[in-house]
Protein backbone atom coordinates (compact mmCIF):
# COMPACT_ATOMS: atom_id res chain seq x y z
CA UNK A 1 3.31 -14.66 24.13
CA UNK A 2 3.66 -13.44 27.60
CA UNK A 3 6.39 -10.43 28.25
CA UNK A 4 8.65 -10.27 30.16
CA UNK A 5 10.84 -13.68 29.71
CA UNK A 6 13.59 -14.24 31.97
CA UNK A 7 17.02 -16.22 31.09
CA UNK A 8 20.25 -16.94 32.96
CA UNK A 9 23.43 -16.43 30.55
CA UNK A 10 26.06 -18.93 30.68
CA UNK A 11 28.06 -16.73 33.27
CA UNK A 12 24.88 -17.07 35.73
CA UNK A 13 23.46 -13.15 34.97
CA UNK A 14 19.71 -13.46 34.72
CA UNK A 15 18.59 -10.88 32.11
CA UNK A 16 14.55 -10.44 30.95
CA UNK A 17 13.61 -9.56 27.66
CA UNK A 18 10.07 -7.64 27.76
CA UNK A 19 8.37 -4.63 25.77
CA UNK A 20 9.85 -1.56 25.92
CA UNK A 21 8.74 1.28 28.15
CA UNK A 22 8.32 4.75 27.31
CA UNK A 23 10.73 5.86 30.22
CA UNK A 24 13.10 3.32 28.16
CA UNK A 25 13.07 5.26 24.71
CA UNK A 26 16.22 7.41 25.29
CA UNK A 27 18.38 5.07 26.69
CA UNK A 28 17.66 3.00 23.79
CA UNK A 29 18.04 5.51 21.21
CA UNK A 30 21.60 6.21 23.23
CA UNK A 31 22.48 2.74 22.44
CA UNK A 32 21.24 3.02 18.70
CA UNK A 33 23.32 6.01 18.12
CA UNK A 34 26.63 4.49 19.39
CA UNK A 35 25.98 1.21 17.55
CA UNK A 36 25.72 4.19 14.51
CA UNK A 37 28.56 5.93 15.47
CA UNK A 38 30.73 2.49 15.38
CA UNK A 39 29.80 2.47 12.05
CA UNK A 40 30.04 -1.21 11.60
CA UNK A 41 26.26 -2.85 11.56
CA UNK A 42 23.51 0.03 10.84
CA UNK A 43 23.45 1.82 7.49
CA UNK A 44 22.68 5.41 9.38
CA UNK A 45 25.75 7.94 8.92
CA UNK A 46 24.74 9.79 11.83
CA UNK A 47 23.15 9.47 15.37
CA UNK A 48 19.61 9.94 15.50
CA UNK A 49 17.15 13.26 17.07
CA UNK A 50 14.51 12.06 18.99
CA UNK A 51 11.95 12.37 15.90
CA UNK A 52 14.48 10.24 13.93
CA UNK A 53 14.67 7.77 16.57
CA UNK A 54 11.04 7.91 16.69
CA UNK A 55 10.09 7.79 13.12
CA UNK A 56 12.98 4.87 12.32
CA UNK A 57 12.85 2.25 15.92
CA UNK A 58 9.26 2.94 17.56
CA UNK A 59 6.82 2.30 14.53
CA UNK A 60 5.84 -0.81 15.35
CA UNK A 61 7.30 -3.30 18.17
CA UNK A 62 9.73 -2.77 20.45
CA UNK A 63 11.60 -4.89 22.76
CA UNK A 64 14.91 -4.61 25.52
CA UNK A 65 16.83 -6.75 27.43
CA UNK A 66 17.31 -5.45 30.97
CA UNK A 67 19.47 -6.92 33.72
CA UNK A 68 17.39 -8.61 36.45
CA UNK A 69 20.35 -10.46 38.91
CA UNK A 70 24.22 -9.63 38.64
CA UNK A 71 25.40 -12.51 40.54
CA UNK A 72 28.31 -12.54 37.97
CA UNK A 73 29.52 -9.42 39.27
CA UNK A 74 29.80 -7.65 35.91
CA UNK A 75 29.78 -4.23 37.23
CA UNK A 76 31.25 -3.11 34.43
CA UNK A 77 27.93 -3.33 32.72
CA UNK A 78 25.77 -0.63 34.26
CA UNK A 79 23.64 -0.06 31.25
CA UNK A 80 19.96 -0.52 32.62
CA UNK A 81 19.66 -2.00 28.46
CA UNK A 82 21.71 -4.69 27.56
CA UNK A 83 20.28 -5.11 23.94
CA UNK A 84 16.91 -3.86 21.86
CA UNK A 85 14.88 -5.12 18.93
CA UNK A 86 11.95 -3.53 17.02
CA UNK A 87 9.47 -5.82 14.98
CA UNK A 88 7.67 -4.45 12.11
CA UNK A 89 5.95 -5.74 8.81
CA UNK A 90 8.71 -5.33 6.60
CA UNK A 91 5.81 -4.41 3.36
CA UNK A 92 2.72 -2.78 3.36
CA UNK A 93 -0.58 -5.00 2.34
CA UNK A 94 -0.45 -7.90 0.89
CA UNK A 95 3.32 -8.48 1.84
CA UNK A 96 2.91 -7.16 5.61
CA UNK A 97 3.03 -10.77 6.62
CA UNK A 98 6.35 -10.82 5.89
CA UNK A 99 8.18 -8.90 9.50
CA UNK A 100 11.52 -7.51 9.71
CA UNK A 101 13.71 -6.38 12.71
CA UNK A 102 16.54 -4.40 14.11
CA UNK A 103 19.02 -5.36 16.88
CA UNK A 104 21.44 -3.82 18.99
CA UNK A 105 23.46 -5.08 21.97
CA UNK A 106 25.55 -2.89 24.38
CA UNK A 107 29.03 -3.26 23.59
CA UNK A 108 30.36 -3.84 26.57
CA UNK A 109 27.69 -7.03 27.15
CA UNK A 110 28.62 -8.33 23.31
CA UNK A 111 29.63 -12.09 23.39
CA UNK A 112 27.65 -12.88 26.33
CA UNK A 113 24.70 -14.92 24.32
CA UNK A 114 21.89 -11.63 24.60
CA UNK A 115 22.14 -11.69 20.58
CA UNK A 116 20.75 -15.11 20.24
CA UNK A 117 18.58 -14.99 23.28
CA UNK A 118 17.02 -11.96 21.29
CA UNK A 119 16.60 -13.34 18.00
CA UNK A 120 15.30 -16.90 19.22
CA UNK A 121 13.14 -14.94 20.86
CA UNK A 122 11.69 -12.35 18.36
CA UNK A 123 10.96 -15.46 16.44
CA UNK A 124 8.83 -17.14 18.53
CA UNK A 125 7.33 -13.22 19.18
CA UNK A 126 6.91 -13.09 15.34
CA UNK A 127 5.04 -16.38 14.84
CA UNK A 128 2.52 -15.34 17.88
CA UNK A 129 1.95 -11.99 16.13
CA UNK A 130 1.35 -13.88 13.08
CA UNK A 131 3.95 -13.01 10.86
CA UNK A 132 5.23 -16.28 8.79
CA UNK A 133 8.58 -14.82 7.49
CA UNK A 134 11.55 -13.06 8.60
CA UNK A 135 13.56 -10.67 5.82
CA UNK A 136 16.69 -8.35 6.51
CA UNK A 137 17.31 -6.22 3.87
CA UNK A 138 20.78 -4.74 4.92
CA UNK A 139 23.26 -7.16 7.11
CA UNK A 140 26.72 -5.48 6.38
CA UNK A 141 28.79 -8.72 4.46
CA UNK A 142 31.59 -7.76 7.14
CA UNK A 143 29.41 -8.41 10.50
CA UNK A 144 30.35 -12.10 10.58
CA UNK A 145 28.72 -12.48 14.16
CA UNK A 146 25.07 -11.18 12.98
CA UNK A 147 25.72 -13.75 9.42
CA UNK A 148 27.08 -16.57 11.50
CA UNK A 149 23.75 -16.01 14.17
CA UNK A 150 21.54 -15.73 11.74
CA UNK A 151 22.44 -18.85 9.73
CA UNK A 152 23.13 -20.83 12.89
CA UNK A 153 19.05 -20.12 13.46
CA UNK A 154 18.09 -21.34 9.70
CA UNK A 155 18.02 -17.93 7.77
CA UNK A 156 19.08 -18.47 4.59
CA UNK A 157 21.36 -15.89 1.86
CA UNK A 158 18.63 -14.55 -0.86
CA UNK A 159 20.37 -11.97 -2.23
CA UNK A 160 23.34 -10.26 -2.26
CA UNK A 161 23.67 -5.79 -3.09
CA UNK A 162 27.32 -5.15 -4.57
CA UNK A 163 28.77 -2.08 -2.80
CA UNK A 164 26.25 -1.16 -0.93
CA UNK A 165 27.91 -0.14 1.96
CA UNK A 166 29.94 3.13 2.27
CA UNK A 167 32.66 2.96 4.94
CA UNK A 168 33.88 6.37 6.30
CA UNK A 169 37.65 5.26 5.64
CA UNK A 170 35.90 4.93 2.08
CA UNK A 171 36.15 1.18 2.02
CA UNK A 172 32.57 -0.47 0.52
CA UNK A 173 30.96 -3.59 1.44
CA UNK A 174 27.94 -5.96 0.26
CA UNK A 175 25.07 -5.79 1.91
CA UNK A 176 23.21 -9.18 2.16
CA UNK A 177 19.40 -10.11 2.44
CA UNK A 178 18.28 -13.06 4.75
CA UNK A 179 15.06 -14.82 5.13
CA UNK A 180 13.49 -17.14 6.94
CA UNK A 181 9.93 -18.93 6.69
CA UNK A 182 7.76 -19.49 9.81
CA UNK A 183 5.52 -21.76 9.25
C-alpha cells in the first residue's frame, strides 16, 4: 500500500495519513499520554517515559494523521498530529497472523471523521501486510464511539472481561474483545 494517503473531511480539511517519522515520536507520545491522563480509552494509569512509549507504541507499525490544507479555518487545531495508530501481530508464531492496534485522536479534532478514516484505513494496511484478522483485547464497555466505529466497520463482540477496568473515581467497567476476519 502506498503511504502517505490523502482525504478531505466533511468540513473540506485535507488531512494525510502516512508512516510515522522519527522527528514525530514525541509529539505522538504527547498525545498518548493525554489520551492516558483522560483516563477514559487506554488501560495505562500513568503517562508514559520515552522508553515506555517506546517499548508499548513503536514495536511494530506506526502511523499519524497530519494536517495537509486548513481551508476550514480550524485554527484551533494546531497539533501538527491529528490522530496515531500502531499495527502489530497481536501473538507470537503461529497466531502472529492475527494483528492488533492502538488509536488515538487529538481531542480537540474528535468528531471530525479522522477515527474512521484511520481504522478503514489500517484495515486495508493490515490485509497488504498480510495479516487476516483484527483482535482488541481491551475497548473500555463505556467508549461508545470506539464500540459504535468498530461495529459500524463489521467487528464483531467475542468476549466480554467483568470489571476489568479500574476508574480513578473507583467506578469499574467491562472491558470488551472485538474481532474481525480479513479474508
Amino acid at each position: 500500500m502506498q503511504l502517505p494517503i490523502q482525504t478531505t473531511l466533511k468540513d473540506g480539511t485535507r488531512i494525510e495519513l502516512d508512516e510515522m517519522s522519527g522527528d514525530e515520536k514525541e509529539d505522538v507520545r504527547a498525545l498518548l499520554n493525554i489520551v492516558i491522563i483522560e483516563g477514559q480509552t487506554y488501560p495505562q494509569a500513568q503517562p508514559l517515559s520515552e522508553e515506555e512509549f517506546a517499548a508499548y507504541w513503536m514495536s511494530q507499525d506506526t502511523f499519524v494523521v497530519r494536517l495537509v490544507d486548513d481551508s476550514a479555518g480550524r485554527t484551533n487545531l494546531r497539533e501538527k498530529i491529528w490522530g496515531a495508530f500502531y499495527l502489530r501481530p497481536n501473538f507470537p508464531g503461529r497466531c502472529s497472523h492475527i494483528c492488533n492496534a492502538g488509536f488515538i485522536v487529538q481531542p480537540s479534532a474528535r468528531g471530525l471523521g479522522i477515527g474512521r478514516y484511520m481504522g478503514e484505513t489500517m484495515l486495508a494496511i493490515a490485509r497488504a501486510k498480510g495479516y487476516t484478522a483484527v483482535m482488541f483485547n481491551v475497548i473500555f464497555s463505556t467508549n461508545t464511539p470506539s464500540l459504535n466505529l468498530w461495529k459500524s466497520l463489521d467487528f464483531s463482540i467475542v468476549g466480554t472481561i467483568p470489571n476489568a477496568v479500574n476508574f480513578i473515581d473507583g467506578k469499574k467497567a467491562d472491558a470488551v474483545i472485538m474481532y474481525r476476519a480479513l479474508e
